[in-house]
C-alpha atoms as a PDB file:
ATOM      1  CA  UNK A   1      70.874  -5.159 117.005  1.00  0.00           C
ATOM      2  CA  UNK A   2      69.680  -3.464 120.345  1.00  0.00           C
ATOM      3  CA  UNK A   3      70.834  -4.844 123.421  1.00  0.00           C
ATOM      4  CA  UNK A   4      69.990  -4.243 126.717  1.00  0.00           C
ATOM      5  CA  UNK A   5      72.305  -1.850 128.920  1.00  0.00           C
ATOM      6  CA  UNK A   6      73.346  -3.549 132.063  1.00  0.00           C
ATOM      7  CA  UNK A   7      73.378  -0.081 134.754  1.00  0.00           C
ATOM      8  CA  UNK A   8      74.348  -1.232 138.460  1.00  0.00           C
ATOM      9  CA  UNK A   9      73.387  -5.199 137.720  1.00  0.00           C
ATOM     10  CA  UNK A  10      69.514  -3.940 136.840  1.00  0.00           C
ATOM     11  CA  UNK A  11      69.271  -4.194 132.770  1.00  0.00           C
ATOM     12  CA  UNK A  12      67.552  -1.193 130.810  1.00  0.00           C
ATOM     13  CA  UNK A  13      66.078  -1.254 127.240  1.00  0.00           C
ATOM     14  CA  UNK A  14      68.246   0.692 125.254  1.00  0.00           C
ATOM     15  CA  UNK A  15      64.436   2.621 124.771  1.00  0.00           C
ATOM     16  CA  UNK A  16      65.329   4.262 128.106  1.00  0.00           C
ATOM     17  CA  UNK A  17      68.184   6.239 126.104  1.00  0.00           C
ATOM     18  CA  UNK A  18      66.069   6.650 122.660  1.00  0.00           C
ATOM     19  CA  UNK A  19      63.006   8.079 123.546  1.00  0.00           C
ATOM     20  CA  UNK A  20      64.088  11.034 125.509  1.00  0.00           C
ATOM     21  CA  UNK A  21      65.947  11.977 122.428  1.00  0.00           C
ATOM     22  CA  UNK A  22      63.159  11.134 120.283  1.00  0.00           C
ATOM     23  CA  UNK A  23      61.624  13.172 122.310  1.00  0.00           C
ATOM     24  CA  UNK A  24      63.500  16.350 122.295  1.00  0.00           C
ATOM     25  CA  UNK A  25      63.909  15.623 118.530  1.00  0.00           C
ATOM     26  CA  UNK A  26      59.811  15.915 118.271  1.00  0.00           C
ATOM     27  CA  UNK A  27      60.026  19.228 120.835  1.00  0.00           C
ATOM     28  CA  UNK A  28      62.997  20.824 118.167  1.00  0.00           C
ATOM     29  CA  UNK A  29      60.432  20.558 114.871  1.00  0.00           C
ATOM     30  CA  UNK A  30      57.792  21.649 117.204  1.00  0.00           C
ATOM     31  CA  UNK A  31      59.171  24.570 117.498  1.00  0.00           C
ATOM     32  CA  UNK A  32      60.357  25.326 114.672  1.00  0.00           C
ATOM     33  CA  UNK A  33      57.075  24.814 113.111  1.00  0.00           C
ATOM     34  CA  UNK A  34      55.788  26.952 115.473  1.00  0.00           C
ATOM     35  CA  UNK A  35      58.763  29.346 115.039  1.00  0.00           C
ATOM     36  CA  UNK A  36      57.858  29.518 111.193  1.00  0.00           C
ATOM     37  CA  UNK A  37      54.008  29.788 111.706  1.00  0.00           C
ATOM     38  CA  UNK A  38      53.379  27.032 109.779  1.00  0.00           C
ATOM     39  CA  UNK A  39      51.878  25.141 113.190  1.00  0.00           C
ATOM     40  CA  UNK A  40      48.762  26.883 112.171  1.00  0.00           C
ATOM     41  CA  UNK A  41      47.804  24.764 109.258  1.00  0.00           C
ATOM     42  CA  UNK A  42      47.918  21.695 111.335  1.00  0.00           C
ATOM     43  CA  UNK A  43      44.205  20.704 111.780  1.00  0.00           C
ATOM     44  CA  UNK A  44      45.116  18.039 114.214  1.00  0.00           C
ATOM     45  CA  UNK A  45      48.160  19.487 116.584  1.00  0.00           C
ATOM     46  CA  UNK A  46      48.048  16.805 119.409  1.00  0.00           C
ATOM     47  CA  UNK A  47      47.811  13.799 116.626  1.00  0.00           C
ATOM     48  CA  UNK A  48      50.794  15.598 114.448  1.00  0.00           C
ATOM     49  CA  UNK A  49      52.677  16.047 117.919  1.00  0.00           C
ATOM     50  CA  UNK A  50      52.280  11.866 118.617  1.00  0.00           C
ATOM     51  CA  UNK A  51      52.745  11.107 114.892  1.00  0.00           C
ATOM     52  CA  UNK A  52      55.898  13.549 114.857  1.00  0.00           C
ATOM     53  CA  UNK A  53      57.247  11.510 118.035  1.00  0.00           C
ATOM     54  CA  UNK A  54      56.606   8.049 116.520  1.00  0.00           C
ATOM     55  CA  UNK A  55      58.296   9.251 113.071  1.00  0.00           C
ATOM     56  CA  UNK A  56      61.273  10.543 115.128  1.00  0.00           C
ATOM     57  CA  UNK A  57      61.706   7.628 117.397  1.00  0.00           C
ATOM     58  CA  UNK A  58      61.378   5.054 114.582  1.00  0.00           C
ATOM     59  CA  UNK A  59      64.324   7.144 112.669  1.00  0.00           C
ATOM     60  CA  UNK A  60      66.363   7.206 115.641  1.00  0.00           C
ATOM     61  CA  UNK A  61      66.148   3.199 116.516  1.00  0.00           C
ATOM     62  CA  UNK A  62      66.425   2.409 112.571  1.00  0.00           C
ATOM     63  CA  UNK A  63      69.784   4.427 113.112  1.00  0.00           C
ATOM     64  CA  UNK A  64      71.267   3.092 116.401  1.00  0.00           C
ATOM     65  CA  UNK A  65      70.254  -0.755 115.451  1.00  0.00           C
ATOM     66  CA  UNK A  66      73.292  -1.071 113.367  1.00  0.00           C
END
């Protein structure tokens, strides 16, 4: 389970760690999709970027809540 990080007496959610690497996850296949060229078939790109983030970020905490 998740607990909060205690950082100078002020508590954190442990989300202040995961999404910045949820985050740079998202930015890594961004690139490489756009690396690849396959960012072009993406009818959508903003609502792929969030739903790429989300996916990412759900994977991560699933991971880490163990």
């Amino acid at each position: 389970m998740l607990h909060e990080m205690s950082i100078g007496g002020m508590l954190f959610s442990p989300f202040v760690v995961l999404v910045p690497f949820a985050f740079v996850m998202a930015a890594i296949t961004r690139g490489v999709l756009h690396y690849t060229g396959l960012r072009t078939y993406i009818w959508k790109k903003a609502w792929f970027d969030v739903a790429t983030f989300v996916c990412w970020l759900a994977a991560i905490v699933y991971l880490f809540a163990n």
